[in-house]
PDB file of N, CA and C in Angstrom:
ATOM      1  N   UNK A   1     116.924 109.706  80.974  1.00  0.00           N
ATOM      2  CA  UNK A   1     116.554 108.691  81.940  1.00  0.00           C
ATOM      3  C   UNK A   1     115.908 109.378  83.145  1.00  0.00           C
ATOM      4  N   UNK A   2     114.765 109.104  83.369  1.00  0.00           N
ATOM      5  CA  UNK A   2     114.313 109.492  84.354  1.00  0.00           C
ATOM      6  C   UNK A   2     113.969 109.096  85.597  1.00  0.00           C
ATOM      7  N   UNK A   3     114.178 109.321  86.918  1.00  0.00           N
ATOM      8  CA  UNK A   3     113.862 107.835  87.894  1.00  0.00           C
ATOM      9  C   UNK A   3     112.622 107.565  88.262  1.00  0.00           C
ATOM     10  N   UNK A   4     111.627 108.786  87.798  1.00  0.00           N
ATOM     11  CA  UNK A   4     110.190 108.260  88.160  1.00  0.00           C
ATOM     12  C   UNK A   4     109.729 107.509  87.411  1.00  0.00           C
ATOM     13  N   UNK A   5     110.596 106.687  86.433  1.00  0.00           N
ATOM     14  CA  UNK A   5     109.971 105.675  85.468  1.00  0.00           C
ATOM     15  C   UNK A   5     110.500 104.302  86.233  1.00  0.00           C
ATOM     16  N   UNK A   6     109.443 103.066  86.237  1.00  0.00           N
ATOM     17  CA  UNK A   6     110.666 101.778  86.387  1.00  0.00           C
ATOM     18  C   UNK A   6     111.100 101.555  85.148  1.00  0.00           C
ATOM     19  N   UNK A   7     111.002 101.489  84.301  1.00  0.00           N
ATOM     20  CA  UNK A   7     111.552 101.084  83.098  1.00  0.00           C
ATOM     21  C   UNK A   7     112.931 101.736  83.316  1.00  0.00           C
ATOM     22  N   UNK A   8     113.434 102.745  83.566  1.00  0.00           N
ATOM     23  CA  UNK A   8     114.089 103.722  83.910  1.00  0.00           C
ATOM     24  C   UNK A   8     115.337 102.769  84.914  1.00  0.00           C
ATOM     25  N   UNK A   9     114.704 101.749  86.057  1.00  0.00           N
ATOM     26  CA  UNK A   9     115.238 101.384  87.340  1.00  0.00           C
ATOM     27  C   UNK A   9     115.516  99.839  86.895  1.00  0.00           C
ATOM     28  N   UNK A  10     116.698  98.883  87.121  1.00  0.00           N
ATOM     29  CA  UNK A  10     116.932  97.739  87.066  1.00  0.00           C
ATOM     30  C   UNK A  10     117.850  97.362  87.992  1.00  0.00           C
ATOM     31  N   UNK A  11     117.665  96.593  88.547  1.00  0.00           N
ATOM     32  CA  UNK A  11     118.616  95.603  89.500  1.00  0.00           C
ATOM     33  C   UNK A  11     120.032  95.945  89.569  1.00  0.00           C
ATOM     34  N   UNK A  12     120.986  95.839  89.827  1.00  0.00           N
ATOM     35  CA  UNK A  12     122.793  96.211  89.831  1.00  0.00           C
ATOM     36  C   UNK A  12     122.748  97.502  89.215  1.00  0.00           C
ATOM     37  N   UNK A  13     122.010  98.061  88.914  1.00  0.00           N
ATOM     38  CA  UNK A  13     122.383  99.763  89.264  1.00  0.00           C
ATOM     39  C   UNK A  13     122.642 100.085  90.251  1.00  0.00           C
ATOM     40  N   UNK A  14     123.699 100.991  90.759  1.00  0.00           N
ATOM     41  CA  UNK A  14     124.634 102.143  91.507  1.00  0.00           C
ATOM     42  C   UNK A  14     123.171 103.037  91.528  1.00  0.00           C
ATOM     43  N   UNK A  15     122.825 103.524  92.953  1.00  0.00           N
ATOM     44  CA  UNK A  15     121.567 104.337  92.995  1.00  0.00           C
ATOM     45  C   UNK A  15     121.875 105.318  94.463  1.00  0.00           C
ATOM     46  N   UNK A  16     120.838 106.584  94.584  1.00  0.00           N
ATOM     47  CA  UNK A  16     120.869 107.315  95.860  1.00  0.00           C
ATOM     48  C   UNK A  16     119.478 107.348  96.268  1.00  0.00           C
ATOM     49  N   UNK A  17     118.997 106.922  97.363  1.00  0.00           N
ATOM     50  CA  UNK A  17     117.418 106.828  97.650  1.00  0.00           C
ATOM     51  C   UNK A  17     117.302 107.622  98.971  1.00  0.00           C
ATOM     52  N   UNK A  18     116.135 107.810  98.737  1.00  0.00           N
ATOM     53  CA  UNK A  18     115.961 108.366 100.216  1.00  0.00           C
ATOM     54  C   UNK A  18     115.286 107.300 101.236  1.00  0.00           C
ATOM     55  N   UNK A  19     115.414 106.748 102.107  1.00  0.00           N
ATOM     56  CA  UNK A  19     115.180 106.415 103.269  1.00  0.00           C
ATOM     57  C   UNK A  19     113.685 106.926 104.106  1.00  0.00           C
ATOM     58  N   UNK A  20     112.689 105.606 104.522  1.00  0.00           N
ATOM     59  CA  UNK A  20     111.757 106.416 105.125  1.00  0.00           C
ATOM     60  C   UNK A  20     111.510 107.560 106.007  1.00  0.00           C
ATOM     61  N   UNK A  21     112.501 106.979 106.751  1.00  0.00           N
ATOM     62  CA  UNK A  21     113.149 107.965 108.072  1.00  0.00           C
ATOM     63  C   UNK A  21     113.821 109.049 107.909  1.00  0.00           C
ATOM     64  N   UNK A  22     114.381 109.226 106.472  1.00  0.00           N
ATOM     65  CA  UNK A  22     115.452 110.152 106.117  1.00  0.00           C
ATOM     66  C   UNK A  22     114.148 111.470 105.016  1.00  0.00           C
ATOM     67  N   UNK A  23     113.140 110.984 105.238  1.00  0.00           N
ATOM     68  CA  UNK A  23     112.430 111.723 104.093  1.00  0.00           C
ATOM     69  C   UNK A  23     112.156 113.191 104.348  1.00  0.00           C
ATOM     70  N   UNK A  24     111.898 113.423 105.786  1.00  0.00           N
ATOM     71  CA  UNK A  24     112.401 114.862 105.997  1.00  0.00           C
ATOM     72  C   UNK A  24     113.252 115.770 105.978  1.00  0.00           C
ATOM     73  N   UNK A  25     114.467 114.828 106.259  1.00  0.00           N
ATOM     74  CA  UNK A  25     116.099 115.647 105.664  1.00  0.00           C
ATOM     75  C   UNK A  25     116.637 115.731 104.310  1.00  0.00           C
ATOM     76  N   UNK A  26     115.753 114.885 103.787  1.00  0.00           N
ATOM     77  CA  UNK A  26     116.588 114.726 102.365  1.00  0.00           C
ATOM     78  C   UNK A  26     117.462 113.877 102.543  1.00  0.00           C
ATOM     79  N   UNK A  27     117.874 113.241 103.119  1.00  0.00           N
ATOM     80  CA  UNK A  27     119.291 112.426 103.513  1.00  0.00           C
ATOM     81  C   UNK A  27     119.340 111.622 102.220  1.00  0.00           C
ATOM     82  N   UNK A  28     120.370 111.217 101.785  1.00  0.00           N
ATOM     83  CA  UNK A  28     120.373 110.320 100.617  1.00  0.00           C
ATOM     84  C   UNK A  28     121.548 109.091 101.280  1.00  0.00           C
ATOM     85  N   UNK A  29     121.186 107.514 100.980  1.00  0.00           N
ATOM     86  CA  UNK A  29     121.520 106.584 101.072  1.00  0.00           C
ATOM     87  C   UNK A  29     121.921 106.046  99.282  1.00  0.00           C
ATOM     88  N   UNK A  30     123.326 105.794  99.304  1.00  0.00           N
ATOM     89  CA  UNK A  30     123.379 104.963  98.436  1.00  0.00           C
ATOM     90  C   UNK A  30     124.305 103.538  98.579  1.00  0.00           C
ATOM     91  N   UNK A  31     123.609 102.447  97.052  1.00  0.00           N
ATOM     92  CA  UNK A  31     123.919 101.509  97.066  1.00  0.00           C
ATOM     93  C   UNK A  31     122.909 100.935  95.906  1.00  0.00           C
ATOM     94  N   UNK A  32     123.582  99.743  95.639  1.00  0.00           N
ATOM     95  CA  UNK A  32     123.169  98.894  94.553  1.00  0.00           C
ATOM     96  C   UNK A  32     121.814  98.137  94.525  1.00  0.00           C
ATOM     97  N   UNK A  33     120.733  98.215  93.598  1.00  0.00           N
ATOM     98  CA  UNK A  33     119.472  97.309  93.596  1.00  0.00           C
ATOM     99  C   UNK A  33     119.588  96.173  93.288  1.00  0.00           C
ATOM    100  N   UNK A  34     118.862  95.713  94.749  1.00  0.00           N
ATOM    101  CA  UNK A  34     118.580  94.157  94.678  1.00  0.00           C
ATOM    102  C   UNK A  34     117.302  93.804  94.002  1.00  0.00           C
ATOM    103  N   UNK A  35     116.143  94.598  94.138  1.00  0.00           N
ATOM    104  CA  UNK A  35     115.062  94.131  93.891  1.00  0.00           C
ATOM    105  C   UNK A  35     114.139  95.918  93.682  1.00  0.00           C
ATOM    106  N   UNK A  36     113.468  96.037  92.691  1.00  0.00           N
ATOM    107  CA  UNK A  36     112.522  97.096  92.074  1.00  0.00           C
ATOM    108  C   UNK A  36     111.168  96.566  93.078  1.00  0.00           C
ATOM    109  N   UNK A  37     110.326  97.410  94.230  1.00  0.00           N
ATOM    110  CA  UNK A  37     109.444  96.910  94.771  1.00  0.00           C
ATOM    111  C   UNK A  37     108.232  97.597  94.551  1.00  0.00           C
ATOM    112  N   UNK A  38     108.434  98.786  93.495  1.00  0.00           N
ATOM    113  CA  UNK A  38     107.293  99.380  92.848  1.00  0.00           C
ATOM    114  C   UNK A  38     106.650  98.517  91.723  1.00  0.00           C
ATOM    115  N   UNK A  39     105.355  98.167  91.788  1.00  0.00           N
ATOM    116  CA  UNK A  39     104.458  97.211  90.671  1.00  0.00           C
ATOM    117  C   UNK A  39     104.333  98.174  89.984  1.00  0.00           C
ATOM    118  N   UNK A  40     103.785  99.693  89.689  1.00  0.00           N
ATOM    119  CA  UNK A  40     103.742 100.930  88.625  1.00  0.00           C
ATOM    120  C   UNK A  40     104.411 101.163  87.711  1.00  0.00           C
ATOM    121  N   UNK A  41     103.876 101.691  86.604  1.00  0.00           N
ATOM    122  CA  UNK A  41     105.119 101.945  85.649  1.00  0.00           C
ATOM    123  C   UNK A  41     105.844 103.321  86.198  1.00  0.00           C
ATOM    124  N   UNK A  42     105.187 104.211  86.754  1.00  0.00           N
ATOM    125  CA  UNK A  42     105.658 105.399  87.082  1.00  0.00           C
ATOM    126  C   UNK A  42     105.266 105.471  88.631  1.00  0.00           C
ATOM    127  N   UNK A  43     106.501 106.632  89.342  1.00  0.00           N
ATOM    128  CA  UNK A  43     105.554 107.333  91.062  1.00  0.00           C
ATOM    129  C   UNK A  43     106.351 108.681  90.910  1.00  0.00           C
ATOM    130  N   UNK A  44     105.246 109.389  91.270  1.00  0.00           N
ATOM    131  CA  UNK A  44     105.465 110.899  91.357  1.00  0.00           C
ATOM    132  C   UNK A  44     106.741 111.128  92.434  1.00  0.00           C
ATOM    133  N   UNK A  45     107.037 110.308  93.740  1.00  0.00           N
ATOM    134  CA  UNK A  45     107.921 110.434  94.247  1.00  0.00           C
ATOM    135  C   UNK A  45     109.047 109.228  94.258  1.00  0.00           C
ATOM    136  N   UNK A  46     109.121 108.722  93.087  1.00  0.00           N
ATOM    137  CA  UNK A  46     110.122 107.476  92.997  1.00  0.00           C
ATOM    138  C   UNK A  46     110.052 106.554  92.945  1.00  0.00           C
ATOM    139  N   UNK A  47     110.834 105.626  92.326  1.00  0.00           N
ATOM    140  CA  UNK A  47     110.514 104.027  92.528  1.00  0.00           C
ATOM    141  C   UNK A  47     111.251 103.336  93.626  1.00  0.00           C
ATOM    142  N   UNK A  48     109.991 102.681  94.413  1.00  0.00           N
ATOM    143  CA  UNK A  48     110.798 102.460  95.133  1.00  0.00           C
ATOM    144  C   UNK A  48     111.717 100.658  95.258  1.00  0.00           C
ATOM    145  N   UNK A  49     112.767 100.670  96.132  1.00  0.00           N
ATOM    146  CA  UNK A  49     113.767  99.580  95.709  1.00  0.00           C
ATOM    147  C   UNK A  49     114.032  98.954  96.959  1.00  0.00           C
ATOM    148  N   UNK A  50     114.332  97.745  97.093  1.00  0.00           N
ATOM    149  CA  UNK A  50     115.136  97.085  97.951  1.00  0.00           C
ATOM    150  C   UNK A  50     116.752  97.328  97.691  1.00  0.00           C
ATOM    151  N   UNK A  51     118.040  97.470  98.227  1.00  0.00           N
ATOM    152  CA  UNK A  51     119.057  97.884  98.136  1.00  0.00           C
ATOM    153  C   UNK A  51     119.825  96.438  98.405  1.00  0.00           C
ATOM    154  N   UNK A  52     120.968  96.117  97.761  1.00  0.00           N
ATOM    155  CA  UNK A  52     121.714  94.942  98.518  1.00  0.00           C
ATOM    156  C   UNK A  52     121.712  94.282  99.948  1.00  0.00           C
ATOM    157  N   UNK A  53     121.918  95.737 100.779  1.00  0.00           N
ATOM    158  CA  UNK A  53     121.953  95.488 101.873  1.00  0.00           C
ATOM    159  C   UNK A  53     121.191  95.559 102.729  1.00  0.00           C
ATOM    160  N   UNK A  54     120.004  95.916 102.296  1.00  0.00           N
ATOM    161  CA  UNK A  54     118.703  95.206 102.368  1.00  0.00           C
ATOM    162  C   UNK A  54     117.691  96.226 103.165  1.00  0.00           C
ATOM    163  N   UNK A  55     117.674  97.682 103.068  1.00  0.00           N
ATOM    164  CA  UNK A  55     117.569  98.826 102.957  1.00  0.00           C
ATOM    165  C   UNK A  55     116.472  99.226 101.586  1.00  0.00           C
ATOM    166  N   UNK A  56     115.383 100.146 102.309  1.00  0.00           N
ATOM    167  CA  UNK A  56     114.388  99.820 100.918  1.00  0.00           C
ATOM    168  C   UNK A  56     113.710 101.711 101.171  1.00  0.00           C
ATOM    169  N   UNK A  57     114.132 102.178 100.013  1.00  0.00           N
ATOM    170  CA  UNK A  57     113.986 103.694  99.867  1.00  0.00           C
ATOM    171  C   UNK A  57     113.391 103.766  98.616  1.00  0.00           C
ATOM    172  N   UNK A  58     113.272 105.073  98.391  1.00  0.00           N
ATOM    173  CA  UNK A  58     112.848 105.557  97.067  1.00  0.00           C
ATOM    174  C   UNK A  58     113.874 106.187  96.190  1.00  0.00           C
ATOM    175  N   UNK A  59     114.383 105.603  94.981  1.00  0.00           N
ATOM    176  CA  UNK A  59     115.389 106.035  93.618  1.00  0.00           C
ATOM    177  C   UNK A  59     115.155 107.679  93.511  1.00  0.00           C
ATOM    178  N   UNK A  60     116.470 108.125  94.375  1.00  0.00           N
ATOM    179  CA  UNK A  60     116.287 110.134  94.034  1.00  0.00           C
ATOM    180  C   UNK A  60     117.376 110.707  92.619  1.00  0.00           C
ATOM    181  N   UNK A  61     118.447 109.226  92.419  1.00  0.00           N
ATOM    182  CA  UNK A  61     119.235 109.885  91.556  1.00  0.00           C
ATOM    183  C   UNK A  61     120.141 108.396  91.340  1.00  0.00           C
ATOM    184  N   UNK A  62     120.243 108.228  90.135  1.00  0.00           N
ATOM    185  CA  UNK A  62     121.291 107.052  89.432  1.00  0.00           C
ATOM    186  C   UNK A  62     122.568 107.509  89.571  1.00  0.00           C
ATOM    187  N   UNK A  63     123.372 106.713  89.796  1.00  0.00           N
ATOM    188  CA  UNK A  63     124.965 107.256  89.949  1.00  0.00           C
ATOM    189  C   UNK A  63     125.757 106.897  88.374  1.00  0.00           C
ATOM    190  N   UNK A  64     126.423 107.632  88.054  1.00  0.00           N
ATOM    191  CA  UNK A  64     126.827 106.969  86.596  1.00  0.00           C
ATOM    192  C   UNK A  64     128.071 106.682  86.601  1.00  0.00           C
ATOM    193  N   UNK A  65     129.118 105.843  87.169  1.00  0.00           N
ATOM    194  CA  UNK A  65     130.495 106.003  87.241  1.00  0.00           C
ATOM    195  C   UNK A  65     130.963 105.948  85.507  1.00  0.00           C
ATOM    196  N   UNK A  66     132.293 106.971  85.550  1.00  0.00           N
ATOM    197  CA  UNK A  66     132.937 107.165  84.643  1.00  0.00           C
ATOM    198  C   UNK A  66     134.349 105.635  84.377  1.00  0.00           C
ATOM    199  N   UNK A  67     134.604 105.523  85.661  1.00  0.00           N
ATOM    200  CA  UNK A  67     135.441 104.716  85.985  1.00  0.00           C
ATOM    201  C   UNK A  67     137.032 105.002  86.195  1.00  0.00           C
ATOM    202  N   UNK A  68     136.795 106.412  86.196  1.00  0.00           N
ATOM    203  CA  UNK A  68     137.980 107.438  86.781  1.00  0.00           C
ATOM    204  C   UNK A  68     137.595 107.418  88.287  1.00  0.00           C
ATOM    205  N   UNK A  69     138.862 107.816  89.010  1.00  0.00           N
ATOM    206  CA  UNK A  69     138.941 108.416  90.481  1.00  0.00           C
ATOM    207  C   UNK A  69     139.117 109.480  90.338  1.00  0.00           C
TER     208      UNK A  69
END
C-alpha cells in the first residue's frame, strides 16, 4: 500500500499527514479521513485529505491498529 496512490487513501482511515504549516518540520498530525481532496490518481508528495476535524494535510503514513494496547 502505498500513500502516493488515492486508490491507496479512503475515508475512515486512521492516517498521519503533514500540515501546511508543519511542512518544514516534518511535524505529523494525525486523525481520521473525512474527505480525499486530491482529483489525481497519484502525487509525488501525497494525497492530500480533509481530516474529521477538519484539518487538511498531505497522507505521510496509514496507521494500522492491531487492536492491542
Amino acid at each position: 500500500m502505498t500513500i502516493n496512490q488515492r486508490s491507496s487513501i479512503r475515508p475512515g482511515l486512521t492516517v498521519d499527514i503533514v500540515l501546511k504549516q508543519d511542512q518544514r518540520t516534518g511535524k505529523l498530525t494525525r486523525g481520521i479521513i473525512q474527505n480525499i481532496l486530491t482529483n489525481s490518481p497519484s502525487h509525488p508528495h501525497g494525497i492530500k485529505v480533509k481530516l474529521e476535524d477538519g484539518q487538511v494535510g498531505r497522507v505521510k503514513a496509514i496507521v494500522e491498529y492491531t487492536g492491542e494496547l
